[in-house]
Protein backbone atom coordinates (compact mmCIF):
# COMPACT_ATOMS: atom_id res chain seq x y z
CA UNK A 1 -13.87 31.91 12.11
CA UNK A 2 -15.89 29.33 9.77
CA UNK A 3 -17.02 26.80 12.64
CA UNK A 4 -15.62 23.99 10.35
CA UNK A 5 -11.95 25.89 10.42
CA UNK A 6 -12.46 26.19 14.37
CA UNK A 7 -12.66 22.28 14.75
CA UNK A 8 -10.16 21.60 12.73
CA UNK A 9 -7.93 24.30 14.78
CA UNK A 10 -9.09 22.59 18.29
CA UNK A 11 -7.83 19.13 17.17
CA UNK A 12 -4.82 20.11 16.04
CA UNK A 13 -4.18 21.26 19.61
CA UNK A 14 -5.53 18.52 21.47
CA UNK A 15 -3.06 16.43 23.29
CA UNK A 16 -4.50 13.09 22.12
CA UNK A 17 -6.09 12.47 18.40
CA UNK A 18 -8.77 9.95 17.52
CA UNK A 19 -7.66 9.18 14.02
CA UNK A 20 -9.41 6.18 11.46
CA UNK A 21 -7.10 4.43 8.86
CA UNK A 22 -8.36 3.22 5.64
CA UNK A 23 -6.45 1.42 2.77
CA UNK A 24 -7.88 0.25 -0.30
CA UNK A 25 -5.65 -1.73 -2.20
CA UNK A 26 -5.02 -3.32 -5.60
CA UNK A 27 -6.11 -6.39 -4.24
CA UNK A 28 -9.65 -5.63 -3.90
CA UNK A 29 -9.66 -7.73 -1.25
CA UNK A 30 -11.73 -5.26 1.35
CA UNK A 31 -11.11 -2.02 3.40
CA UNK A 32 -8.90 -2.09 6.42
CA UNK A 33 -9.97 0.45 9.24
CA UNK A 34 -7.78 1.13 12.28
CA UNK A 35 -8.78 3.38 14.64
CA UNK A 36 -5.79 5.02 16.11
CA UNK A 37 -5.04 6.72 19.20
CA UNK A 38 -2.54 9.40 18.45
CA UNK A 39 -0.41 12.26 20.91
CA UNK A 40 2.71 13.96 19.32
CA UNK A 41 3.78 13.91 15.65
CA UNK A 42 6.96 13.81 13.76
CA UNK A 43 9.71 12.18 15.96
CA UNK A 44 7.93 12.05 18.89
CA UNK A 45 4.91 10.40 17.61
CA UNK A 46 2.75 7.73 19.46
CA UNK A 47 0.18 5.07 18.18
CA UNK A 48 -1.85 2.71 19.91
CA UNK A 49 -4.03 0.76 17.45
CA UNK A 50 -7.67 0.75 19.26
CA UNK A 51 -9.54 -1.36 17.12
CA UNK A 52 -9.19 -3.02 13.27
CA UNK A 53 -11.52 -4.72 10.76
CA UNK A 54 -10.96 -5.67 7.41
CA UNK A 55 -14.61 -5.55 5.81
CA UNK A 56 -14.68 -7.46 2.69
CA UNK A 57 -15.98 -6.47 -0.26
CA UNK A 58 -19.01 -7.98 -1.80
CA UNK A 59 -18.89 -9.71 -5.48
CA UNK A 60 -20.51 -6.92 -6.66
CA UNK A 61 -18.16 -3.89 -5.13
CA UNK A 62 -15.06 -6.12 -6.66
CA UNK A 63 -16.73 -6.14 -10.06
CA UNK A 64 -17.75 -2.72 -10.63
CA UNK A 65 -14.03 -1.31 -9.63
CA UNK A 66 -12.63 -4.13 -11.75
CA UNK A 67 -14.82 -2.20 -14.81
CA UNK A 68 -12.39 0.87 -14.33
CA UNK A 69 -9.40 -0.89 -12.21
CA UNK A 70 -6.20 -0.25 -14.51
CA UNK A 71 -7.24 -0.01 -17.65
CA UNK A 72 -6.60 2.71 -20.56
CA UNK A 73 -9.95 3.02 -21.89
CA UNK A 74 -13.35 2.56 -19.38
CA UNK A 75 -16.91 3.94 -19.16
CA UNK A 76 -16.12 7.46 -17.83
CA UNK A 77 -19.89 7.71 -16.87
CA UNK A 78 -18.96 4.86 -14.65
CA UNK A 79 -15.95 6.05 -13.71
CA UNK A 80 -17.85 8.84 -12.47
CA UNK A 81 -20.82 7.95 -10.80
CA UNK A 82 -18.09 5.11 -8.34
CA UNK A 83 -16.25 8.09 -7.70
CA UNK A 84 -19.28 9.36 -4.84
CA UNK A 85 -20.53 5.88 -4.38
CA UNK A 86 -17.02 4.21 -3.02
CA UNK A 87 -17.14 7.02 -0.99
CA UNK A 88 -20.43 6.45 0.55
CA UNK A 89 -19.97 2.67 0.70
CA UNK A 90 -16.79 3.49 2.88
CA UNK A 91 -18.31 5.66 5.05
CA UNK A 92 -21.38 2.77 5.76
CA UNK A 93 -18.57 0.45 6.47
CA UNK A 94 -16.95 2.68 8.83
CA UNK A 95 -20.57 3.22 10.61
CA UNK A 96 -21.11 -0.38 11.13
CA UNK A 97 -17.73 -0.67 12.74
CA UNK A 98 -18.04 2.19 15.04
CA UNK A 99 -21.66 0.71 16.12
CA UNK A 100 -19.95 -2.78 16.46
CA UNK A 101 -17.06 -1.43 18.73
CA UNK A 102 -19.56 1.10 20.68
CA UNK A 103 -17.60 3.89 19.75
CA UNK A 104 -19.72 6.89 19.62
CA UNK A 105 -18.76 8.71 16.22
CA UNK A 106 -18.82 12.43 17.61
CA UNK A 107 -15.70 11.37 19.63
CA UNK A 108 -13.51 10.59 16.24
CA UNK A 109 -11.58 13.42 14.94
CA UNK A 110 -10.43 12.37 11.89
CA UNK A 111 -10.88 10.14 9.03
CA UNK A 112 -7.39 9.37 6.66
CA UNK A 113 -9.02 7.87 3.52
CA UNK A 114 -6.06 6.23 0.78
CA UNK A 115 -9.12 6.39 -1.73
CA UNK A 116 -9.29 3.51 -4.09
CA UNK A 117 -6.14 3.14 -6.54
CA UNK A 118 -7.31 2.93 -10.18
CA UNK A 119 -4.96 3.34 -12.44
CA UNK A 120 -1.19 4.50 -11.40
CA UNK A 121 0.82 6.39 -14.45
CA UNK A 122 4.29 6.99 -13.56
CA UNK A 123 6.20 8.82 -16.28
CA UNK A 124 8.50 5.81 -16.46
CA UNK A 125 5.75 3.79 -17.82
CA UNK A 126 3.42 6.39 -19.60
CA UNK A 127 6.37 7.61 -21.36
CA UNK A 128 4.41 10.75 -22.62
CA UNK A 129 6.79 13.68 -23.21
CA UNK A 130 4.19 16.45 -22.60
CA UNK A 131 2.70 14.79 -18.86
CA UNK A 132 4.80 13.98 -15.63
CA UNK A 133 3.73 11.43 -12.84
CA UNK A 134 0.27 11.11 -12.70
CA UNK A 135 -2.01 8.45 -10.42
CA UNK A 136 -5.77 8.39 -9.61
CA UNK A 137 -7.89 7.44 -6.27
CA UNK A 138 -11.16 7.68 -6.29
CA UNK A 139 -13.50 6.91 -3.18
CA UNK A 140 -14.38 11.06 -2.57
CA UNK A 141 -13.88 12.81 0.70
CA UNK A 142 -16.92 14.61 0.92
CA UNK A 143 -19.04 11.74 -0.15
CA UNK A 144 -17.45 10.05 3.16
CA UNK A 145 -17.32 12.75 5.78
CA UNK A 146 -20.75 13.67 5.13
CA UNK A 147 -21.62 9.82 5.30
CA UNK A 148 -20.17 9.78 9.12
CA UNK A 149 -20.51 13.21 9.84
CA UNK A 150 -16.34 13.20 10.41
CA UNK A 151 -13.59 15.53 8.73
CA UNK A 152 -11.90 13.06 6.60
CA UNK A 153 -8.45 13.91 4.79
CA UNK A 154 -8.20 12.42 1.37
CA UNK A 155 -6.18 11.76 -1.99
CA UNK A 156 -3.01 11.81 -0.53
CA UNK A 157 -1.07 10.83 -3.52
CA UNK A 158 -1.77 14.06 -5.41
CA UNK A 159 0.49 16.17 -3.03
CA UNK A 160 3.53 13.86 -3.67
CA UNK A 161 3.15 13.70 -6.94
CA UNK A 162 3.08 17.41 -7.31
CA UNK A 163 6.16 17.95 -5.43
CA UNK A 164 7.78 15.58 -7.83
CA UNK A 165 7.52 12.39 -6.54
CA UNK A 166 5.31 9.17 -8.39
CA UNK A 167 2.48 9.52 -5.71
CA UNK A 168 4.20 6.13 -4.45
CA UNK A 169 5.27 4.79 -1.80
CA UNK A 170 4.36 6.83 0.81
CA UNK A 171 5.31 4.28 3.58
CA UNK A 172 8.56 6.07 4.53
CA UNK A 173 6.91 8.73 6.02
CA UNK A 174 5.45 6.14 8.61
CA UNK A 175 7.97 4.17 8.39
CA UNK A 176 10.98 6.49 9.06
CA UNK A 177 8.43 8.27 12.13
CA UNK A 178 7.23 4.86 13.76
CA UNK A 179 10.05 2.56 13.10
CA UNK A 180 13.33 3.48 13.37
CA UNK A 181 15.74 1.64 15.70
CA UNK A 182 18.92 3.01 17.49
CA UNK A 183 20.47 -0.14 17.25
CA UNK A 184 18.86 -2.77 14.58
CA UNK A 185 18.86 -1.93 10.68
CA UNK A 186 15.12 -2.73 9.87
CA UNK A 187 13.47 -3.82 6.75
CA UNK A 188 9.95 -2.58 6.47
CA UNK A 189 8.18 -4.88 4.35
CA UNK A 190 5.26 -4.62 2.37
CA UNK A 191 4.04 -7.67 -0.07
CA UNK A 192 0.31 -6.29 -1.40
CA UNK A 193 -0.50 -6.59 -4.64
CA UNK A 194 2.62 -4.67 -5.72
CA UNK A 195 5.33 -5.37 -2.88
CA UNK A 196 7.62 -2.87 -1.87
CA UNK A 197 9.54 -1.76 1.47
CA UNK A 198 11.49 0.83 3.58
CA UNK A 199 14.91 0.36 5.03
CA UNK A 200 15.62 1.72 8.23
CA UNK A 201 19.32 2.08 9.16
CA UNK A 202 20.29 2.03 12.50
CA UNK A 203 22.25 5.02 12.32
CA UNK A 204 18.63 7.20 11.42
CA UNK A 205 20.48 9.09 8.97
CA UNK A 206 17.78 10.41 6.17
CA UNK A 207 20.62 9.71 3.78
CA UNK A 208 20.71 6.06 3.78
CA UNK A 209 17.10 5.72 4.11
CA UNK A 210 14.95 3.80 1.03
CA UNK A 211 11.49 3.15 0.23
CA UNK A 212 10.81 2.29 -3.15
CA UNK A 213 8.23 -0.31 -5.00
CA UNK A 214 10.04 -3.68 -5.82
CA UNK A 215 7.16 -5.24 -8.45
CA UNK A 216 4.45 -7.76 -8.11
CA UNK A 217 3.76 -9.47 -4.66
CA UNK A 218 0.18 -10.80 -5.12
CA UNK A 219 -1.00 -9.00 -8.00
CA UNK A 220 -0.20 -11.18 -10.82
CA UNK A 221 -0.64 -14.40 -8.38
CA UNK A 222 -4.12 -12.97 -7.76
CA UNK A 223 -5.04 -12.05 -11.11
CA UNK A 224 -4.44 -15.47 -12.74
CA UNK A 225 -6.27 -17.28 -10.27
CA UNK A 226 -9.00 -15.13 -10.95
CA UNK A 227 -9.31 -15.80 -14.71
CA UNK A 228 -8.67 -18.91 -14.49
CA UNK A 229 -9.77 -20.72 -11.29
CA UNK A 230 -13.90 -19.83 -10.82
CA UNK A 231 -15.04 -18.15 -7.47
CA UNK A 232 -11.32 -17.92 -6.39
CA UNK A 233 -9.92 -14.71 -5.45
CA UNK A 234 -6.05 -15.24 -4.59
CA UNK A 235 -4.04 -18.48 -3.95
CA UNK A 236 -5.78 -19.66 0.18
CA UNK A 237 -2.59 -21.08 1.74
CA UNK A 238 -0.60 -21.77 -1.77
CA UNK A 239 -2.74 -24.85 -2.00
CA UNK A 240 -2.63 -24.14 -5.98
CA UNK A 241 1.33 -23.71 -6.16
CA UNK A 242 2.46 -25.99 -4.13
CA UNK A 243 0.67 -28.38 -6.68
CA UNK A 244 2.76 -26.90 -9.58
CA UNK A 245 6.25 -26.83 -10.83
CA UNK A 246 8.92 -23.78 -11.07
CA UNK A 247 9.43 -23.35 -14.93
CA UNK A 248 12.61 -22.02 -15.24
CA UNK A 249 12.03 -20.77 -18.58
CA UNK A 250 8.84 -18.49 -17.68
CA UNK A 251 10.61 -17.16 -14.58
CA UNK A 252 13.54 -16.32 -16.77
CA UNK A 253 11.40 -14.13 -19.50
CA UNK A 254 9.12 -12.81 -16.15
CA UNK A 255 12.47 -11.04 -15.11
CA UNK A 256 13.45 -9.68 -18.40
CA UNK A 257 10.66 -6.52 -17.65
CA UNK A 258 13.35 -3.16 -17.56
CA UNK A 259 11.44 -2.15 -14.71
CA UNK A 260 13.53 -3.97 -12.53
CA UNK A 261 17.09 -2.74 -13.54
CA UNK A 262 15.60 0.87 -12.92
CA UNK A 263 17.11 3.41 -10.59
CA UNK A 264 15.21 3.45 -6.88
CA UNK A 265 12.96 4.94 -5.77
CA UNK A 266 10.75 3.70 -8.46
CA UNK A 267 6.83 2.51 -8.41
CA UNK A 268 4.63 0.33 -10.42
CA UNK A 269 1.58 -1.20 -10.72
CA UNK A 270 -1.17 -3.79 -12.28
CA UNK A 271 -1.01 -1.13 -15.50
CA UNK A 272 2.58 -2.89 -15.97
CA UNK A 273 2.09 -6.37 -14.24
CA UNK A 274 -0.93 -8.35 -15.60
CA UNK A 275 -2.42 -10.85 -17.33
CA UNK A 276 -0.75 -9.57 -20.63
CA UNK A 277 2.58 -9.76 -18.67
CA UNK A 278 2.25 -13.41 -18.43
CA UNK A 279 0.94 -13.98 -21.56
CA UNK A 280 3.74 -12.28 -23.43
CA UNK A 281 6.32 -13.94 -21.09
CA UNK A 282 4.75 -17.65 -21.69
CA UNK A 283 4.95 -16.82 -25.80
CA UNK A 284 8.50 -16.00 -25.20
CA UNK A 285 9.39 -18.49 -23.22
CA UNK A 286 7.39 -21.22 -25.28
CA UNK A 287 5.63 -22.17 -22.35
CA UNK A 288 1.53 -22.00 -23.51
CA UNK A 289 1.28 -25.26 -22.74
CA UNK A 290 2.43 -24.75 -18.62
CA UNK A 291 -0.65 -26.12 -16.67
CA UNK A 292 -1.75 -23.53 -14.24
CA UNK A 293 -0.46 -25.18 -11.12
CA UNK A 294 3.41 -24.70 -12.89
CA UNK A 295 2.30 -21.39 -13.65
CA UNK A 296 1.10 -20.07 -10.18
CA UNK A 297 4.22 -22.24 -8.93
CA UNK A 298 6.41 -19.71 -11.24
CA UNK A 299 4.59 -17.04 -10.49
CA UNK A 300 4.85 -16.99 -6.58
CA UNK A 301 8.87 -17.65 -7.26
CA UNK A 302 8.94 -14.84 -9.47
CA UNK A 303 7.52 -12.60 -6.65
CA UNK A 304 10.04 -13.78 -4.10
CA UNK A 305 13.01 -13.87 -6.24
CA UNK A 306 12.60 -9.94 -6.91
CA UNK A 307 11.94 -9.33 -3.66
CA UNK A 308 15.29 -10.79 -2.41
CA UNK A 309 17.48 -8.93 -5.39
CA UNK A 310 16.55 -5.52 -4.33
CA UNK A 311 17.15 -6.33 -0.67
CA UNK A 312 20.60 -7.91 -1.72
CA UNK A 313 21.10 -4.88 -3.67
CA UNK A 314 20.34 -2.47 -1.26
CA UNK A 315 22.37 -3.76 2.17
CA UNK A 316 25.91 -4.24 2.53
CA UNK A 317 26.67 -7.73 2.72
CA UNK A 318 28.54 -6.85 5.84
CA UNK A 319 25.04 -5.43 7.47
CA UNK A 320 22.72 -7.31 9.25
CA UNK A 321 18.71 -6.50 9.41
CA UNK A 322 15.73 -7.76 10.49
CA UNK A 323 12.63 -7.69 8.08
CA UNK A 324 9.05 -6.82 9.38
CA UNK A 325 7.10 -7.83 7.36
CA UNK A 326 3.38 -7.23 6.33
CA UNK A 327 0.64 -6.79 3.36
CA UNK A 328 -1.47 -9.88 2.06
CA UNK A 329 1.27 -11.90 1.18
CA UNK A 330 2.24 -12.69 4.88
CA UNK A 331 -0.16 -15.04 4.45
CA UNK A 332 0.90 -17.21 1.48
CA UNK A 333 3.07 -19.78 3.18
CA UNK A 334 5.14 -20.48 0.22
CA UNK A 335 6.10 -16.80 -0.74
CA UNK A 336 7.02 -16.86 2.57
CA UNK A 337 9.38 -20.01 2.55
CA UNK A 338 10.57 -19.29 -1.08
CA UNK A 339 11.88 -16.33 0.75
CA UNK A 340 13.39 -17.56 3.84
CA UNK A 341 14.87 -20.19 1.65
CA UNK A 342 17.15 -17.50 -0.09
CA UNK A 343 17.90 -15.20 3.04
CA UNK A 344 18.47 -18.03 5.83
CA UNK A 345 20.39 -15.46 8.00
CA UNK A 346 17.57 -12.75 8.20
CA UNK A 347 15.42 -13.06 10.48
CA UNK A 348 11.61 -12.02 9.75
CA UNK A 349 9.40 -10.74 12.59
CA UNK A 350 6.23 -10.32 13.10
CA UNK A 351 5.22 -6.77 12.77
CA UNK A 352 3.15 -7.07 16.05
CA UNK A 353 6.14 -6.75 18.26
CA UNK A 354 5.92 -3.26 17.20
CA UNK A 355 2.66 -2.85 18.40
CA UNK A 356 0.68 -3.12 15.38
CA UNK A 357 -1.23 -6.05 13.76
CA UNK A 358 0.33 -6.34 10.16
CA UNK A 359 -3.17 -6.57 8.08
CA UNK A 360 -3.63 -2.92 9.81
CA UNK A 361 -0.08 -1.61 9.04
CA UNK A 362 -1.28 0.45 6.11
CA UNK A 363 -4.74 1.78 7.30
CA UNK A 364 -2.17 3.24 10.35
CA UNK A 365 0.37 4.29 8.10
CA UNK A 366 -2.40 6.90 6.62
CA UNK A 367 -3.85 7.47 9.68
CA UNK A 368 0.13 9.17 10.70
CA UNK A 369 0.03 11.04 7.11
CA UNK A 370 -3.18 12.80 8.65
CA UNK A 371 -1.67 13.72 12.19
CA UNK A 372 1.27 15.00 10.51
CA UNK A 373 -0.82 17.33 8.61
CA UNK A 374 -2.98 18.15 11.20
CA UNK A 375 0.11 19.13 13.93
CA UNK A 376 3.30 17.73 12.12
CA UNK A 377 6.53 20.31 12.53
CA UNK A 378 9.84 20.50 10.16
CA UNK A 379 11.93 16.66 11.05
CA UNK A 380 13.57 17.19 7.86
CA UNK A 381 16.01 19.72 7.06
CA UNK A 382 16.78 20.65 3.25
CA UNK A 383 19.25 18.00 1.99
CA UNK A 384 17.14 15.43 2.57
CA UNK A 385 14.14 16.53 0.88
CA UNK A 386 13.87 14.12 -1.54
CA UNK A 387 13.30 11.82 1.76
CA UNK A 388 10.86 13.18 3.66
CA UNK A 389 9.35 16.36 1.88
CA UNK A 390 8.52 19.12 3.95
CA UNK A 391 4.85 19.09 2.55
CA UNK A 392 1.77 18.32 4.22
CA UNK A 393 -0.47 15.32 2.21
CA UNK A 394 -4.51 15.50 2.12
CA UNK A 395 -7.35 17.29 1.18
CA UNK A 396 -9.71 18.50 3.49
CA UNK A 397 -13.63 17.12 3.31
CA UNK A 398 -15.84 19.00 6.09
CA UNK A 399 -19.10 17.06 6.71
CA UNK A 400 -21.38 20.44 6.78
């Protein structure tokens, strides 16, 4: 047996899995990396969170993506030459932060890498009769595992979209495994630069389980602030919308997008939601003249507003929930009001009476993709298989 095989074979029987997280998101904001303790999978999986860092990304990493990040035409040289690099620059970053927690890398089984998102093409959006679904990460596996010398499982995405999904969101696989309750309906929620969430029903019936992308959490928020507000990268404690005004006429036109009246599950991205977005919505809404504070003031209501009609949507009025919420946009204190201000009787908790800190919530979440294809069983039986697939997500990078 290939030596590489043989390891792989010996961790999939070990009782307890060391297991590194990493998400990339469309907020550019840096790479999370949870290290993960893991024993069991499916049902009867386990996580303690070890360690987590979110290393920021220098001006320079946050430029060159933004040269490729969701857009139609780019330098495919460049494309191509980030493709190994990310990878590399991940694996550095993971280095320092094994050195910096004295954990000695030869003990780490597995890295789960998300990859960095470029450019996300469901069929809903593409609209191209001869393609289906179709997304892209780039960040490459075996640019990273030979980096820290650690199997690493990659590209998740492409596995769900081949078995006919949009290659987004994955949460509900985590979700569903980690989270449900016997007794409290749950509301896992994600606001990143696209928000979206699971619900978890009490009853843990596959049937009445959702996960599905709701539209833009930070990522048109982010975006304006940084075209328009110098050295800025996202809105630090709403200081810039809490300044503005709602304009009721840009929020109108913001929620005209057909997106939103769209069956679920559904997903989207900064392809859809962008600086064009808002343009086109201020021109219909004869708003040009908005100063920026109104604007970001809109454009933070906008975010909440959807947020709370797909929940309203989705639960019985009759139902109570609790929300858990996580992703960047935790930490915008005015999303967060806007949106206690329209659900007064739902309470939201903090995801770390779960046991996990919510900036790492993610980086685990990919980290429990991994153990499930490294020891996972059958939890789903065939009616529900446009839940929880019975496929295993990742490709395999050996580091020799």
């Amino acid at each position: 047996m290939n030596k590489n095989i043989e390891k792989l074979y010996s961790i999939a029987l070990k009782k307890e899995r060391l297991i590194i997280g990493l998400m990339s998101g469309t907020s550019l904001d840096g790479l999370d990396i949870a290290l993960c303790r893991f024993s069991g999978a499916g049902k009867e999986t386990k996580v303690g969170v070890l360690q987590f860092e979110t290393v920021t990304y220098s001006a320079e990493f946050k430029e060159l993506v933004r040269e490729v990040f969701s857009k139609r035409q780019v330098d495919l040289e460049k494309l191509c030459l980030l493709n190994g690099w990310i990878g590399r620059q991940h694996g550095i970053m993971i280095n320092e932060c094994l050195n910096q927690w004295k954990i000695d890398t030869n003990t780490v089984d597995i890295i789960a890498s998300h990859g960095q998102t470029i450019y996300h093409a469901p069929k809903r959006l593409h609209q191209q009769a001869l393609f289906e679904n179709a997304t892209l990460q780039i960040g490459d596996g075996d640019h990273l595992a030979v980096e820290t010398g650690i199997i690493t499982l990659s590209d998740f995405r492409q596995k769900h979209v081949a078995a006919g999904g949009e290659g987004a969101p994955l949460a509900i696989y985590g979700d569903y495994l980690l989270f449900t309750h016997p007794t409290e309906n749950r509301v896992m929620l994600n606001i990143g630069g696209i928000a979206n969430f699971t619900y978890l029903p009490a009853n843990g019936d596959l049937e009445d389980v959702l996960c599905t992308d709701i539209g833009p959490g930070n990522t048109l928020m982010d975006a304006y602030i940084q075209q328009y507000f110098p050295n800025k990268y996202y809105d630090e404690e709403a200081n810039i919308a809490k300044q503005g005004k709602v304009n009721e006429a840009l929020l109108a036109k913001l929620k005209e997008e057909a997106f939103f009246a769209q069956v679920f599950p559904k997903s989207t991205g900064p392809e859809l939601f962008n600086l064009d977005y808002i343009g086109q919505a201020k021109a219909s809404a004869g708003a040009k003249l908005l100063s920026h504070y109104d604007i970001m003031a809109t454009l933070n209501q906008f975010s909440a507003d959807m947020i709370v009609d797909v929940l309203n949507r989705t639960i019985k009025p009759t139902e109570s929930y609790a929300i858990y919420a996580s992703g960047g946009g935790i930490h915008n204190p005015l999303l967060m009001a806007n949106l206690q201000a329209q659900l007064p009787t739902v309470h939201f908790h903090d995801l770390k009476e779960l046991g996990i800190h919510p900036d790492a919530k993610e980086a685990v979440l990919f980290a429990v993709l991994a153990n499930e294809t490294l020891c996972g069983t059958d939890h789903s039986s065939e009616e529900n298989q446009s839940k929880i697939p019975k496929i295993s997500m990742g490709k395999i990078s050996f580091p020799s």
